[in-house]
N, C-alpha and C. Protein backbone atom coordinates (compact mmCIF):
# COMPACT_ATOMS: atom_id res chain seq x y z
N UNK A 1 5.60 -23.26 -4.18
CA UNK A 1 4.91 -24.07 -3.20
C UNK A 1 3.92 -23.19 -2.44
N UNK A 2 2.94 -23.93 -2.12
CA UNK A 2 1.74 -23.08 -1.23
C UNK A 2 1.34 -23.92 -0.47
N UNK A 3 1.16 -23.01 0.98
CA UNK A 3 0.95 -23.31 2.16
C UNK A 3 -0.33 -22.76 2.53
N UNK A 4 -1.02 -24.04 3.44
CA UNK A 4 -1.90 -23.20 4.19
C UNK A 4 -2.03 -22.70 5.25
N UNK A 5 -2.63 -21.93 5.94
CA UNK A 5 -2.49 -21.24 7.30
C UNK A 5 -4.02 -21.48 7.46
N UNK A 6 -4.18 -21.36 8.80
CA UNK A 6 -5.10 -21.07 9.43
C UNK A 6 -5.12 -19.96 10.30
N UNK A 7 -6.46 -19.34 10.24
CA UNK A 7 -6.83 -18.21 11.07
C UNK A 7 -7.78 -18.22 11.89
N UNK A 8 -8.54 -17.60 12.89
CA UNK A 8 -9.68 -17.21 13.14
C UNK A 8 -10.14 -16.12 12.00
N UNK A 9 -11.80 -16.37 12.45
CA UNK A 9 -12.13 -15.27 11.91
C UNK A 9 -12.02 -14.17 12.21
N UNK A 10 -11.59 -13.31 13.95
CA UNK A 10 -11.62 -12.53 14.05
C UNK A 10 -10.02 -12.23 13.56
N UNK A 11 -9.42 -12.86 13.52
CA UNK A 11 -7.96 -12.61 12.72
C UNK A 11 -8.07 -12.07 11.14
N UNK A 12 -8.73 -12.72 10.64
CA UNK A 12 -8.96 -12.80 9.05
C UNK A 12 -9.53 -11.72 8.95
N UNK A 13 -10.72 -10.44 9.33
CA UNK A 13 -11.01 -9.87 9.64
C UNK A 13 -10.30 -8.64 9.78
N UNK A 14 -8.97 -8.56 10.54
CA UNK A 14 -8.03 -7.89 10.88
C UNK A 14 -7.58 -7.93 9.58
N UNK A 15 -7.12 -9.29 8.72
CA UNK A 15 -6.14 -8.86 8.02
C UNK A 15 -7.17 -8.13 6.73
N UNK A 16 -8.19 -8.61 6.65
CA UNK A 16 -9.07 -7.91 5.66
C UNK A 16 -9.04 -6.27 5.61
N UNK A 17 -8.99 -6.10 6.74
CA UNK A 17 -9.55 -4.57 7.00
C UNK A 17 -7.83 -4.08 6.50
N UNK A 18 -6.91 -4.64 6.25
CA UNK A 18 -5.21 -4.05 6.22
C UNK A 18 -5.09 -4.12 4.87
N UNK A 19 -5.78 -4.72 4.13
CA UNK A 19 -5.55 -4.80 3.08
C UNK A 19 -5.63 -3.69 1.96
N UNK A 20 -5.34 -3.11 1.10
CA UNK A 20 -4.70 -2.07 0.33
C UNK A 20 -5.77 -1.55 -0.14
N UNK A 21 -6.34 -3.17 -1.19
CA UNK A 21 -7.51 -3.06 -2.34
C UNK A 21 -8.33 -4.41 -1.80
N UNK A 22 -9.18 -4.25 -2.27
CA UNK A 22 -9.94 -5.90 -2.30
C UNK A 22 -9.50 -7.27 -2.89
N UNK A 23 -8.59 -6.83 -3.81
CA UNK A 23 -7.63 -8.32 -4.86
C UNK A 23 -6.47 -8.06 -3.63
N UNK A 24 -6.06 -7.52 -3.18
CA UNK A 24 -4.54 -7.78 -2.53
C UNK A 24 -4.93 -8.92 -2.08
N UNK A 25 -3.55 -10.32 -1.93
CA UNK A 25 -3.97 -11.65 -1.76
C UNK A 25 -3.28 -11.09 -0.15
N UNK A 26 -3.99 -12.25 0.62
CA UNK A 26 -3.37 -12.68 1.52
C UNK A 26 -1.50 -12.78 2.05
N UNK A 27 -1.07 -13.07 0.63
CA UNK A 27 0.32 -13.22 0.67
C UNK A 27 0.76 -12.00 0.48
N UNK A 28 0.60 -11.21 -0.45
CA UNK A 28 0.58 -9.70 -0.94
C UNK A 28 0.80 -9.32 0.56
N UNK A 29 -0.82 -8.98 1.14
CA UNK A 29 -0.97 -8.48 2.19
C UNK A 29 0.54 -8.69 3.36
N UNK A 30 0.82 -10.22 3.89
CA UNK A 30 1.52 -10.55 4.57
C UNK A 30 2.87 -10.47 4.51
N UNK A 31 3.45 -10.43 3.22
CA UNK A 31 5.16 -10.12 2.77
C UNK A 31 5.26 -8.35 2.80
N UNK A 32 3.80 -7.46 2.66
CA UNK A 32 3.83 -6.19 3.28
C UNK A 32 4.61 -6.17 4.52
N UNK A 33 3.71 -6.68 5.40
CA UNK A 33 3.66 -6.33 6.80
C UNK A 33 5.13 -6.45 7.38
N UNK A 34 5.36 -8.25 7.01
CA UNK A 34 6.51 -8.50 7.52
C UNK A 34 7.92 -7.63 6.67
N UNK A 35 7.81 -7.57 5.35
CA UNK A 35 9.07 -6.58 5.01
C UNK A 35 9.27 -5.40 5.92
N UNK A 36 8.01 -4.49 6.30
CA UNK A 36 7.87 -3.78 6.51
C UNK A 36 8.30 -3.48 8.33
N UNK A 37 8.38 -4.71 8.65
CA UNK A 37 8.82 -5.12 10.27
C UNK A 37 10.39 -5.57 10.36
N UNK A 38 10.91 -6.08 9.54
CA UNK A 38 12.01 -6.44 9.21
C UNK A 38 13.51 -5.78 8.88
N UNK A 39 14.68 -6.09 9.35
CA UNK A 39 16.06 -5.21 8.86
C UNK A 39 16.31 -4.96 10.17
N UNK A 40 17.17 -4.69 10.08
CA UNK A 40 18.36 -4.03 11.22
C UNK A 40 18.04 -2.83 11.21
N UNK A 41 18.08 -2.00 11.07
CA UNK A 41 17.92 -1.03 10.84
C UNK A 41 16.61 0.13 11.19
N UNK A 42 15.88 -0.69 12.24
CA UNK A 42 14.22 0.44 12.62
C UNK A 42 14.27 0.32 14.24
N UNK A 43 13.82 1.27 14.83
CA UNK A 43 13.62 1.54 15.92
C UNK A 43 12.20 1.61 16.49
N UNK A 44 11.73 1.45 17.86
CA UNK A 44 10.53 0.95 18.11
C UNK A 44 9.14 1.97 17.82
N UNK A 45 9.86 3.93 17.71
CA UNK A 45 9.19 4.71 17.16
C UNK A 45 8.91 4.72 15.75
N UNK A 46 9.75 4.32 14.65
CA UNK A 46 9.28 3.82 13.56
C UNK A 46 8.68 2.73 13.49
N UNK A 47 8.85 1.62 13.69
CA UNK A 47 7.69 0.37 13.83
C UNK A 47 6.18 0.82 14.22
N UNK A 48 6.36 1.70 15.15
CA UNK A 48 4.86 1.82 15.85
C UNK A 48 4.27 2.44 14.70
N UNK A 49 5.02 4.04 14.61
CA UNK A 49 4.47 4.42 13.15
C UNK A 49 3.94 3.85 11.48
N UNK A 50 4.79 3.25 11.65
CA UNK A 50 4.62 1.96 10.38
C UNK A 50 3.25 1.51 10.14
N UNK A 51 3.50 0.80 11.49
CA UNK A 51 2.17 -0.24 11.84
C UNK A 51 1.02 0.36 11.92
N UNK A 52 0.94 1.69 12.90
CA UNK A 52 -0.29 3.01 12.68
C UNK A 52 -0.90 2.91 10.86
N UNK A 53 0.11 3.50 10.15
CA UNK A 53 0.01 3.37 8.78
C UNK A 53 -0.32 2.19 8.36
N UNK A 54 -0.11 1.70 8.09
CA UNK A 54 0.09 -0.19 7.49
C UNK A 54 -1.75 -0.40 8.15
N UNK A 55 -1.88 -0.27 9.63
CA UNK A 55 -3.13 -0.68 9.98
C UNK A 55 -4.36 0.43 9.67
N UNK A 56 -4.29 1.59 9.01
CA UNK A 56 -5.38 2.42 8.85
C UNK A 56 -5.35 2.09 6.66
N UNK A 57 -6.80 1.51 7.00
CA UNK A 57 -7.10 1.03 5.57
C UNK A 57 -7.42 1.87 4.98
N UNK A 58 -8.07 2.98 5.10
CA UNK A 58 -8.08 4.61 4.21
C UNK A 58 -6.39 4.77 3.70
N UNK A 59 -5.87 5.30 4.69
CA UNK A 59 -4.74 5.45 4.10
C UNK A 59 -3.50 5.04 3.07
N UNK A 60 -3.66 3.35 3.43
CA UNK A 60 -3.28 2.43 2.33
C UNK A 60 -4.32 2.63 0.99
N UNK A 61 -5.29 2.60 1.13
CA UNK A 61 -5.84 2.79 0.24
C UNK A 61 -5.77 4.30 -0.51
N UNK A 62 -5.78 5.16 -0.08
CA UNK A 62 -5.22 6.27 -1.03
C UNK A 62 -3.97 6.28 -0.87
N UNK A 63 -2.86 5.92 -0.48
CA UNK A 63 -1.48 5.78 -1.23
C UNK A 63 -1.61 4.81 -2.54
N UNK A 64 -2.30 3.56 -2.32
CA UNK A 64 -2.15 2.79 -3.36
C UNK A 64 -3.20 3.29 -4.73
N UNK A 65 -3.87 4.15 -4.18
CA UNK A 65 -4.76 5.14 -5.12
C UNK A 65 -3.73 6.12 -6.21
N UNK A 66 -2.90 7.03 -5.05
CA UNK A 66 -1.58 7.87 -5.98
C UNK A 66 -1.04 6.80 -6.30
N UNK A 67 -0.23 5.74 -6.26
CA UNK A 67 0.73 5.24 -6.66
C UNK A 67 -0.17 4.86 -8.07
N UNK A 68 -1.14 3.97 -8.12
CA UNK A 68 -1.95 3.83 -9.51
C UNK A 68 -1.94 5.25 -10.72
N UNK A 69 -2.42 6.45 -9.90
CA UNK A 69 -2.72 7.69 -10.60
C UNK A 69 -0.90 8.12 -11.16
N UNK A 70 0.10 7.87 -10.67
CA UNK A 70 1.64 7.98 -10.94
C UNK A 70 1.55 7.34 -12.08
N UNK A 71 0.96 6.11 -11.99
CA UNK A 71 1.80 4.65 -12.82
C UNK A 71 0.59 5.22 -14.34
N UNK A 72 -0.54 6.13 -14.16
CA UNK A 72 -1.41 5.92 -15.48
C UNK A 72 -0.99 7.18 -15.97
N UNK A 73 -0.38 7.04 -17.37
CA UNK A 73 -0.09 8.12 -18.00
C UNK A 73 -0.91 8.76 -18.31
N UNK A 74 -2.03 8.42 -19.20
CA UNK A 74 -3.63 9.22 -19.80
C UNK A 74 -3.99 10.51 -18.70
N UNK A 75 -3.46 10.65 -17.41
CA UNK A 75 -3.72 11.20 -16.52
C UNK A 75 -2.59 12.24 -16.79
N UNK A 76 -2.04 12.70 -17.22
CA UNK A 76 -0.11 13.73 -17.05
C UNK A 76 -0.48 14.08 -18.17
N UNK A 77 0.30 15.39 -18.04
CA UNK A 77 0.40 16.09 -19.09
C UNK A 77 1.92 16.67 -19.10
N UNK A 78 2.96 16.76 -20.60
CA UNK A 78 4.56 16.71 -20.49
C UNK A 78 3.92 18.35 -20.26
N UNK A 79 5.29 18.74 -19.71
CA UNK A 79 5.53 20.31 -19.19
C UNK A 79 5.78 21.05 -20.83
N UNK A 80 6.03 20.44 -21.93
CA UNK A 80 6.13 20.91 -23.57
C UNK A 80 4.35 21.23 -24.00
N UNK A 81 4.14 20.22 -23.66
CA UNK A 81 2.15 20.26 -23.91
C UNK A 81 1.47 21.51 -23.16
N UNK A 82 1.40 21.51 -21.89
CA UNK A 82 1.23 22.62 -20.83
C UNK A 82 1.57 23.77 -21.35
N UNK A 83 3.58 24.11 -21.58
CA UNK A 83 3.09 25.78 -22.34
C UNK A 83 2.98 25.44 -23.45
N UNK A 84 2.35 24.55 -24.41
CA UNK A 84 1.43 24.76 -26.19
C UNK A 84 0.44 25.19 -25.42
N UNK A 85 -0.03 24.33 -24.92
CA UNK A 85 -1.98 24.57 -24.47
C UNK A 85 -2.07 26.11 -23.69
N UNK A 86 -0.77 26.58 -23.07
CA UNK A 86 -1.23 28.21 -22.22
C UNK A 86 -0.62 29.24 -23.37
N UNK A 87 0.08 28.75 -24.25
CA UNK A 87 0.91 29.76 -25.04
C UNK A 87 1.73 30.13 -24.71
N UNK A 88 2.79 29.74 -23.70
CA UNK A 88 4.13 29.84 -23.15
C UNK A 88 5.50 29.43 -23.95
């Protein structure tokens, strides 16, 4: 099921600028935030921190940069290949 919401624009805006990549949907974006606010378990110095993170779009954006560069193998090389190629 899908719902709609309404925003302002200066809201929409906000959430634009939080967003990871340019395809992250709206929902993507929003089941972030709130997982990320959520549990028993966080205190108001981690939340703030979180949210610092979560709201600086450089930073999301190069984590979700490594996490891509992790996930693409063509990029690694096995530690067996490494000493063939040095002669180890």
């Amino acid at each position: 099921m899908i719902t709609t919401i309404q925003v302002d624009n200066e809201l929409k805006g906000k959430l634009d600028s939080l967003k990871i990549h340019r395809r992250e949907t709206y929902n993507e974006l929003l089941l972030r935030l709130v997982e990320s606010c959520s549990g028993s378990n966080f205190d108001n110095e981690s939340l703030v921190e979180t949210v610092d993170i979560l709201s600086n779009p450089e930073t999301m954006r190069n984590i979700a940069d490594a996490l891509e560069d992790i996930n693409n193998k063509s990029k690694w090389v096995s530690l067996e290949q490494l000493k063939i190629d040095n002669g180890l």
